[in-house]
Protein backbone atom coordinates (compact mmCIF):
# COMPACT_ATOMS: atom_id res chain seq x y z
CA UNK A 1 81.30 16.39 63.74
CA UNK A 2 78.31 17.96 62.21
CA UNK A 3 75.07 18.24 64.48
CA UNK A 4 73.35 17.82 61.17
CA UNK A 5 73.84 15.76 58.50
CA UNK A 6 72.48 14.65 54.76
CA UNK A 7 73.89 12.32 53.05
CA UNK A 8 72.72 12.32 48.96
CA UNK A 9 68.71 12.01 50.14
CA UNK A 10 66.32 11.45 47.61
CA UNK A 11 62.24 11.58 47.94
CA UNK A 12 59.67 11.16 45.61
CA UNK A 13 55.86 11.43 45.17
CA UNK A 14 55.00 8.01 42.80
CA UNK A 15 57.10 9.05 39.33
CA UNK A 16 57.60 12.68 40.68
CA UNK A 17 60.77 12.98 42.16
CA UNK A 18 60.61 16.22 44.56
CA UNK A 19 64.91 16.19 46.36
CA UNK A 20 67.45 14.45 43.98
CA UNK A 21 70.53 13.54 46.02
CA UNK A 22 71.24 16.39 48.11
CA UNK A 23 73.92 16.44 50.73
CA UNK A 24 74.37 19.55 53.62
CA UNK A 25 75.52 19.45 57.07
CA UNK A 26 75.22 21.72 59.89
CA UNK A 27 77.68 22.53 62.72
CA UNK A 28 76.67 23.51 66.34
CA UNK A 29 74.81 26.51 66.97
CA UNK A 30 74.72 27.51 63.45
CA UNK A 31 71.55 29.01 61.54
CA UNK A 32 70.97 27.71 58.04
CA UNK A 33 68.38 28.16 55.49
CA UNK A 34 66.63 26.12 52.25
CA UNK A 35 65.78 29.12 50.13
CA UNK A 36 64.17 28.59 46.58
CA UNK A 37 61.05 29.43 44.79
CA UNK A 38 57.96 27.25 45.47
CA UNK A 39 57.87 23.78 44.64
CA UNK A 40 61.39 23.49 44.89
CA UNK A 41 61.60 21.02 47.92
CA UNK A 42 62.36 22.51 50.92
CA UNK A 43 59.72 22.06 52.57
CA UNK A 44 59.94 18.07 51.35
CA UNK A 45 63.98 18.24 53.28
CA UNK A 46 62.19 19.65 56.30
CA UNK A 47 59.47 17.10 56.54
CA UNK A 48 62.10 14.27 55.85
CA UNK A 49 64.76 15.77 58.82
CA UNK A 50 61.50 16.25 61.42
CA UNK A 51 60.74 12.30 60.37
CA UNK A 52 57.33 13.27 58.76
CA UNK A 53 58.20 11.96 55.19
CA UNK A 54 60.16 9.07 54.78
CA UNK A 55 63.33 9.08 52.63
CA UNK A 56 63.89 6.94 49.54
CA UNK A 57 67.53 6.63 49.61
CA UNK A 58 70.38 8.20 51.56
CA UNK A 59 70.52 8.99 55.15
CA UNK A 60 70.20 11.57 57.75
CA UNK A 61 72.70 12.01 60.67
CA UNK A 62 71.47 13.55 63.87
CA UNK A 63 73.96 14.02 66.49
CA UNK A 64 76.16 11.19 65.44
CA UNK A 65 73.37 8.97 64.43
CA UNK A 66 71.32 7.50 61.84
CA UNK A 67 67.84 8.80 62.35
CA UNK A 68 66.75 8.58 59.04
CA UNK A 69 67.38 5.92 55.65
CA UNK A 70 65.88 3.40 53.66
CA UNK A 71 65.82 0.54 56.23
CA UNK A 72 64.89 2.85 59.38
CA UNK A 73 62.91 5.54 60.58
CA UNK A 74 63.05 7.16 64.17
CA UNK A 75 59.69 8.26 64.65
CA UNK A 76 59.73 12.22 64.91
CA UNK A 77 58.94 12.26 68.84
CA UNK A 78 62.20 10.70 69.38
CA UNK A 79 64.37 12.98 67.67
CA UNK A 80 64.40 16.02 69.65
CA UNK A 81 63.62 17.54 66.85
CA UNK A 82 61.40 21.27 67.36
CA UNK A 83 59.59 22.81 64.48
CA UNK A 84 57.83 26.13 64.19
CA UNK A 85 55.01 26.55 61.57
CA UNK A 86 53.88 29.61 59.50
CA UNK A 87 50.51 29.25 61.11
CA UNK A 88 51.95 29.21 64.88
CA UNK A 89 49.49 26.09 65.64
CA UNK A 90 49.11 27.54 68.89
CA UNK A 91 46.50 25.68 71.35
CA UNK A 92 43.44 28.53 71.59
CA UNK A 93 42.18 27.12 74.60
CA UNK A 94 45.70 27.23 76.40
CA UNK A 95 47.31 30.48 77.89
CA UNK A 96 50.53 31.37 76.94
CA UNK A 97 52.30 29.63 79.92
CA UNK A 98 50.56 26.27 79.00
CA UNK A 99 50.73 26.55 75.62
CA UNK A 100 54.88 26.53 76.10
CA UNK A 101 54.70 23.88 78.64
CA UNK A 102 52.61 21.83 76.48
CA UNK A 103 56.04 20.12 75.39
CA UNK A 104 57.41 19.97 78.96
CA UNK A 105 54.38 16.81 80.35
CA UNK A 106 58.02 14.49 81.81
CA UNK A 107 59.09 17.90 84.16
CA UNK A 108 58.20 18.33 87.24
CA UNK A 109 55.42 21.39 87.81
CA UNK A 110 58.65 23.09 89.38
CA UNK A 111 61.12 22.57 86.57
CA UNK A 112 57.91 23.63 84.05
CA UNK A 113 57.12 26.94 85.61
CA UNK A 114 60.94 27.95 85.85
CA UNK A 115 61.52 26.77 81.92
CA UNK A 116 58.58 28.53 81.04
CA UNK A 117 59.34 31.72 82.80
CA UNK A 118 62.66 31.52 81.41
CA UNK A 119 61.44 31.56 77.98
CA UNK A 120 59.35 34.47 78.11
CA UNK A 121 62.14 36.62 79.27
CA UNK A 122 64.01 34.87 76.58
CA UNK A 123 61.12 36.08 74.04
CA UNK A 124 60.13 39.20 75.17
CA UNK A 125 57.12 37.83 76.71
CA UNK A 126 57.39 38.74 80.61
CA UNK A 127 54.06 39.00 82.02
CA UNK A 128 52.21 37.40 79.04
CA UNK A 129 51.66 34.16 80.46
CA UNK A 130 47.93 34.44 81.18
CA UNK A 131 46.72 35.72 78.05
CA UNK A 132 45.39 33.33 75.66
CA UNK A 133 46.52 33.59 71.85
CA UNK A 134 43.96 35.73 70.58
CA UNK A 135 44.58 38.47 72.85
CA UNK A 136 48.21 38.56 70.97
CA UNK A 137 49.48 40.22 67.99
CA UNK A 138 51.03 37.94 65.00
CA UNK A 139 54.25 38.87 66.18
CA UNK A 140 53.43 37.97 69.20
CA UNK A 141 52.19 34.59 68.65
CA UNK A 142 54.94 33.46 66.65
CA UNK A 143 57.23 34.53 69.57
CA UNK A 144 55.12 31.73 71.94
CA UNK A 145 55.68 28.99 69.05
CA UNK A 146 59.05 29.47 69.20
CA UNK A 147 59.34 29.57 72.62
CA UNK A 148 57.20 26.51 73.17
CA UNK A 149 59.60 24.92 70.36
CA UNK A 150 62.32 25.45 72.44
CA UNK A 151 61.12 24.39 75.71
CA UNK A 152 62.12 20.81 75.47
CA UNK A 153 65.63 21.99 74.72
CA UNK A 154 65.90 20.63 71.31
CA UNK A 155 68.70 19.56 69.44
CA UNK A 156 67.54 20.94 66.23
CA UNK A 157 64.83 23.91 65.41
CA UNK A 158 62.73 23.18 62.33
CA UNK A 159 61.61 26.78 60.71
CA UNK A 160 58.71 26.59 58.25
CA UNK A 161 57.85 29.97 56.50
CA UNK A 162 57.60 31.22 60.25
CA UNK A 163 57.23 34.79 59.23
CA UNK A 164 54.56 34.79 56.17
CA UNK A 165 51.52 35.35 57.86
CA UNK A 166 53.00 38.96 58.91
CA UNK A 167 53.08 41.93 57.24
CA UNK A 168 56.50 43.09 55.64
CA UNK A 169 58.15 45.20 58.47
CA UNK A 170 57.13 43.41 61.51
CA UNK A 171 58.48 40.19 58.96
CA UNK A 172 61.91 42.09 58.89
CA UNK A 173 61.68 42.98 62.52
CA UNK A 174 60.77 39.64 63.94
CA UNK A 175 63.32 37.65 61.92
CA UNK A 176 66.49 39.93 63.53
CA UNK A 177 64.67 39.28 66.63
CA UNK A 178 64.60 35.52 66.31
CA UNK A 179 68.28 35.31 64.95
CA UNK A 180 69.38 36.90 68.26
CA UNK A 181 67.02 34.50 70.39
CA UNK A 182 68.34 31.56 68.58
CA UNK A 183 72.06 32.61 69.03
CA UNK A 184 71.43 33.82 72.45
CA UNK A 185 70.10 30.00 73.16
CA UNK A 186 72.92 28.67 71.05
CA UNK A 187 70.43 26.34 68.87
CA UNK A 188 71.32 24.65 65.79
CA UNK A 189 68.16 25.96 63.11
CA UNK A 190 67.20 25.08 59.82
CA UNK A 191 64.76 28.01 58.30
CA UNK A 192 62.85 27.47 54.80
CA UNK A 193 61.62 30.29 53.16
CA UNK A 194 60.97 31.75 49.63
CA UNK A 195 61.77 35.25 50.81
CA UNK A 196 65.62 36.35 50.77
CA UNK A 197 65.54 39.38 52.46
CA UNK A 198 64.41 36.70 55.53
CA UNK A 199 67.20 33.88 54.75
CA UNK A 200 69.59 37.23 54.74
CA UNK A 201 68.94 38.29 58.15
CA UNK A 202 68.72 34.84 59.80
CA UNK A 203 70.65 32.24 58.00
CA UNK A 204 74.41 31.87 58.69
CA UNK A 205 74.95 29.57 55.95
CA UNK A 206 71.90 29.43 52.73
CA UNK A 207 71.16 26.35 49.97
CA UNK A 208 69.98 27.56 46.97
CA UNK A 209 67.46 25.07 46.14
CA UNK A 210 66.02 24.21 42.46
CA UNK A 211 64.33 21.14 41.44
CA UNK A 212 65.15 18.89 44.38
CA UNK A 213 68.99 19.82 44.45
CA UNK A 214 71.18 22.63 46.26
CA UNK A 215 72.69 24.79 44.06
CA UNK A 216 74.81 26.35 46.03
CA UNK A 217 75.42 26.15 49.96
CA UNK A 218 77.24 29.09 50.87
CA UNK A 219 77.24 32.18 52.77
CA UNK A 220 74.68 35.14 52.14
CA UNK A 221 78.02 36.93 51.16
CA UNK A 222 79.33 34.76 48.24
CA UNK A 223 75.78 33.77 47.17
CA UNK A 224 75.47 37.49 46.37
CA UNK A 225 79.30 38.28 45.11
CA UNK A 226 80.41 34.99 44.26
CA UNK A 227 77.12 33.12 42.85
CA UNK A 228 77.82 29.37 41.48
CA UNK A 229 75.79 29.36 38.51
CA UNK A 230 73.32 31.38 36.16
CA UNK A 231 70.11 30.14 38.19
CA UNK A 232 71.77 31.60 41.97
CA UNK A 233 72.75 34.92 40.53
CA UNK A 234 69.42 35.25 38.83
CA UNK A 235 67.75 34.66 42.26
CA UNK A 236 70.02 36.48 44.40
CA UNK A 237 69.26 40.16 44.70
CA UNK A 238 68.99 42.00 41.62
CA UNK A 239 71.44 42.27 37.93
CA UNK A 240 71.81 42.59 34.54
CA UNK A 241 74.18 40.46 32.40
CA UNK A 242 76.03 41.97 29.56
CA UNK A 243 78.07 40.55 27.11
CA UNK A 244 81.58 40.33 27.38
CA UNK A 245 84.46 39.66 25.22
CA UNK A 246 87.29 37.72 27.48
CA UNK A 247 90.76 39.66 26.68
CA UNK A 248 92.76 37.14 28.68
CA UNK A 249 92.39 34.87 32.01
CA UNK A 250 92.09 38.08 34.06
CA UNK A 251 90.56 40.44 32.08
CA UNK A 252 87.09 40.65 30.49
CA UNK A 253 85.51 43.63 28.40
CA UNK A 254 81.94 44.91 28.10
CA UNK A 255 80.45 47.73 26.79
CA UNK A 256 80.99 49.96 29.63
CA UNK A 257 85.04 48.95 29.70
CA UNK A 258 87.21 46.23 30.86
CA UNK A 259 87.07 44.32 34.28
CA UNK A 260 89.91 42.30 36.10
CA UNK A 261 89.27 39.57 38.18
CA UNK A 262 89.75 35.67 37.95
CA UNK A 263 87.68 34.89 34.68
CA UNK A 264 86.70 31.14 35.46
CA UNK A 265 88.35 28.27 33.47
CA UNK A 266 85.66 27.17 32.23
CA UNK A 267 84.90 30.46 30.17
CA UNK A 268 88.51 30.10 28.30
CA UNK A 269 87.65 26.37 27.53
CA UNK A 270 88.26 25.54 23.37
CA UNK A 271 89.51 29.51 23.04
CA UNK A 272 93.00 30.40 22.15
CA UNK A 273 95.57 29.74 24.78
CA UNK A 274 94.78 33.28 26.52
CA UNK A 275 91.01 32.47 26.00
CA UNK A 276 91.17 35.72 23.68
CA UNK A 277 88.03 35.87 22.22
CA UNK A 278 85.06 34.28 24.29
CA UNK A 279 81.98 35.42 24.51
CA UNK A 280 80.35 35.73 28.07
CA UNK A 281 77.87 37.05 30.31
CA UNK A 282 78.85 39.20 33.03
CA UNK A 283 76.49 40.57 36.15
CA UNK A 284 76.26 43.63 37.06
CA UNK A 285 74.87 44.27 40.32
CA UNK A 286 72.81 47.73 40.99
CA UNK A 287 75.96 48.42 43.36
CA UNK A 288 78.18 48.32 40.93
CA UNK A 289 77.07 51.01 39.13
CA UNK A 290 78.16 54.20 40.36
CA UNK A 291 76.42 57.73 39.11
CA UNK A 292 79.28 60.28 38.34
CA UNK A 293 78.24 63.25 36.86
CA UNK A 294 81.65 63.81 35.47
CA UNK A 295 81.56 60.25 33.73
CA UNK A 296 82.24 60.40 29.94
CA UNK A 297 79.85 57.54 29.73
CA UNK A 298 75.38 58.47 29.51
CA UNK A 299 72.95 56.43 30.32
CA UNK A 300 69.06 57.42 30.04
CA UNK A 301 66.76 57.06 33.20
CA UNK A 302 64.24 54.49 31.76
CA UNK A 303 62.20 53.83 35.01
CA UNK A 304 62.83 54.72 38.89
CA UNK A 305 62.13 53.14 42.11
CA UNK A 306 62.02 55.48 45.46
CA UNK A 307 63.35 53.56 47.95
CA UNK A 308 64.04 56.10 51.05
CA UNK A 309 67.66 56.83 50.82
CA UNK A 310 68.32 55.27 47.63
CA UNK A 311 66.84 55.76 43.83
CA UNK A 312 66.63 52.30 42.26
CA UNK A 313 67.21 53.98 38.34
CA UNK A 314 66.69 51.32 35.66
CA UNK A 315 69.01 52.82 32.54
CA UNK A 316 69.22 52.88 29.16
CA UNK A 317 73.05 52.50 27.39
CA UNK A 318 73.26 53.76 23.62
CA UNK A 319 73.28 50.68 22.81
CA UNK A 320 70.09 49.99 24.06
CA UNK A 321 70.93 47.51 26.40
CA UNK A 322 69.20 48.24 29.94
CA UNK A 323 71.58 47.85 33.68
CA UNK A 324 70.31 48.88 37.33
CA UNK A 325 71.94 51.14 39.12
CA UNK A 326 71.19 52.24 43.04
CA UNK A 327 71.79 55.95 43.66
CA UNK A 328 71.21 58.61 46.74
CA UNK A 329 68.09 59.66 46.62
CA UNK A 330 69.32 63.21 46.67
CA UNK A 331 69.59 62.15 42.96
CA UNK A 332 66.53 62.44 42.18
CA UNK A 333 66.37 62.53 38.11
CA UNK A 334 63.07 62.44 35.72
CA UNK A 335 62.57 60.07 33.55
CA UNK A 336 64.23 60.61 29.93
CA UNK A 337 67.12 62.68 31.52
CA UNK A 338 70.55 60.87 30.74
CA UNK A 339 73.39 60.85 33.93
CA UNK A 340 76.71 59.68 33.81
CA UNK A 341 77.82 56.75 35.25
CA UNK A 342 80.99 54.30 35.68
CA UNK A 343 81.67 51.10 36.92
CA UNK A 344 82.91 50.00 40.54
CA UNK A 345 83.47 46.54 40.60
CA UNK A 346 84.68 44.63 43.49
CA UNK A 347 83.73 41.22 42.24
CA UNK A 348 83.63 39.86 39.15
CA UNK A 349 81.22 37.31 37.96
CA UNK A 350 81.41 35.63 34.60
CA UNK A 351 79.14 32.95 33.08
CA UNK A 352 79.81 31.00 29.59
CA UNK A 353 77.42 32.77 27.76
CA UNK A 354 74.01 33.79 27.75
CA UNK A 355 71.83 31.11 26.95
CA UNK A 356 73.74 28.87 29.87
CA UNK A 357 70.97 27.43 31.70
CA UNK A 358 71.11 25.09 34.84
């Protein structure tokens, strides 16, 4: 049975409808993640799971039971339920060691001062407990939210943007740290965030969310190599589409040469019986295009990114049309100089045709 469960929620703002029936579930001790661009909803599914908005259809399962729907409400205090904000909403007038036990009022001062010292080992806190908050870093502070989220052993942790406030490589640092303290805890986790790279390096399982609906719950793995729709693989990292000619159910050609993989059904719809003779789009991934200087086929270096070990080359074809392409930085080629290249392609991903939209 799922610790967490939504079943076809809905909310709206008067007329406005922000989350359009959207189902997820999440098992025991696993990390997921709402990732979209703003004004997508996530935030809206957080508020509704904590109990802060109420939901206008649907219902939400929380260990077995109904804790949110149209006809009841538990009230947020009762459903052990932790959240951690972007802002850390610590108390500036509480040390560290009270700010954590803030949540911990029904323990005994024996049972507090062993959770709390528990916690800051767990955090990498020891011997922080009498500072106040602003005689800590960012990093630092967020480290005592989450601790103080988790000192009333929750059944759920609530992530809001926890890392936005930072700068981008303590952001990158601080989110492998917090995977490892949330696995090392063994807490179920929901994290929303706008940022990818972050979902990537926390999230076990990631919804794709546009306009109030998942696109696609998945794995970061298939949401990269295996994306549902148009709208995930545009998000996703980074690609080109080209168009491609399907040859047959497993075979589809572009202009850089022909690809095998399963074409999807729906791309051989109303074609001949092979599907001979559809037009698609196909991504291309920067990793799937591999400089060979002994290629036969020469693309022009259009732009470049430096990017430590890699070269992130944007490239010309003759025909104009413009791919990515991630390359050693040994590499290192001006702009205007052409470089041979040739296609590696472990998965392929086809689309109906260009002007799909979802």
């Amino acid at each position: 049975m799922p610790l967490l469960e939504l079943k076809n929620i809905s909310h709206a703002y008067g007329n406005h409808a922000v989350v359009s029936d959207l189902s997820l579930s999440l098992q025991q001790g696993t990390i997921g993640c709402l990732l979209g661009p703003s004004g997508c909803g996530k935030t809206t599914v957080l508020r509704a799971i904590a109990g802060f908005e109420p939901i206008h259809s649907g219902e939400i399962h929380l260990n077995g039971s109904v804790v949110g729907s149209l006809v009841s409400n538990v009230p947020p205090e009762q459903r052990r339920i932790g959240m951690v904000f972007q802002d850390y909403a610590l108390f500036p007038h509480l040390n560290v060691t009270d700010n954590i036990a803030f949540g911990l009022r029904n323990a005994t001062e024996s049972e507090r001062r062993t959770r709390v010292e528990e916690l800051l080992v767990t955090v990498g806190l020891s011997g922080a407990g009498g500072k106040y908050p602003h005689e800590l870093s960012g990093g630092q502070q967020q480290r005592v939210a989450l601790a103080r989220a988790l000192a009333p052993k929750p059944h759920l942790l609530l992530l809001d943007e926890p890392f936005s406030n930072l700068d981008v490589d303590l952001r990158e640092r601080l989110s492998l740290e917090v995977r490892d303290i949330l696995k090392q805890s063994g807490i179920t986790a929901i994290l929303v965030t706008h940022d990818q790279h972050e979902a990537f390096a926390v999230a076990d399982e990631i919804g794709i969310m546009h306009e109030g609906r998942i696109q696609q719950w998945d794995t970061p793995y298939n949401l990269y190599h295996r994306p549902a729709n148009r709208f995930v693989a545009d998000f996703v990292g980074q690609g080109v589409f080209l168009t491609g000619n399907v040859l047959n159910p497993r075979e589809v050609e572009i202009e850089l040469g022909r690809l095998t993989g399963n074409i999807p059904s729906e791309c051989t719809a109303g074609c001949d019986a092979c599907g001979k003779g559809c037009q698609v789009s196909v991504l291309l991934r920067p990793d799937d295009i591999v400089h060979d200087d002994a290629a036969a086929t020469q693309a022009e270096v259009v732009a470049k990114a430096f990017r430590g070990a890699e070269f992130l080359y944007t490239l010309k074809l003759p025909s104009g049309v413009r791919l990515l392409s991630l390359v050693p930085s040994h590499h290192n080629h001006d702009i205007g100089e052409k470089i041979g290249i040739r296609l590696d392609v472990d998965h392929v991903v086809v689309f109906r045709n260009l002007t799909e939209t979802t």
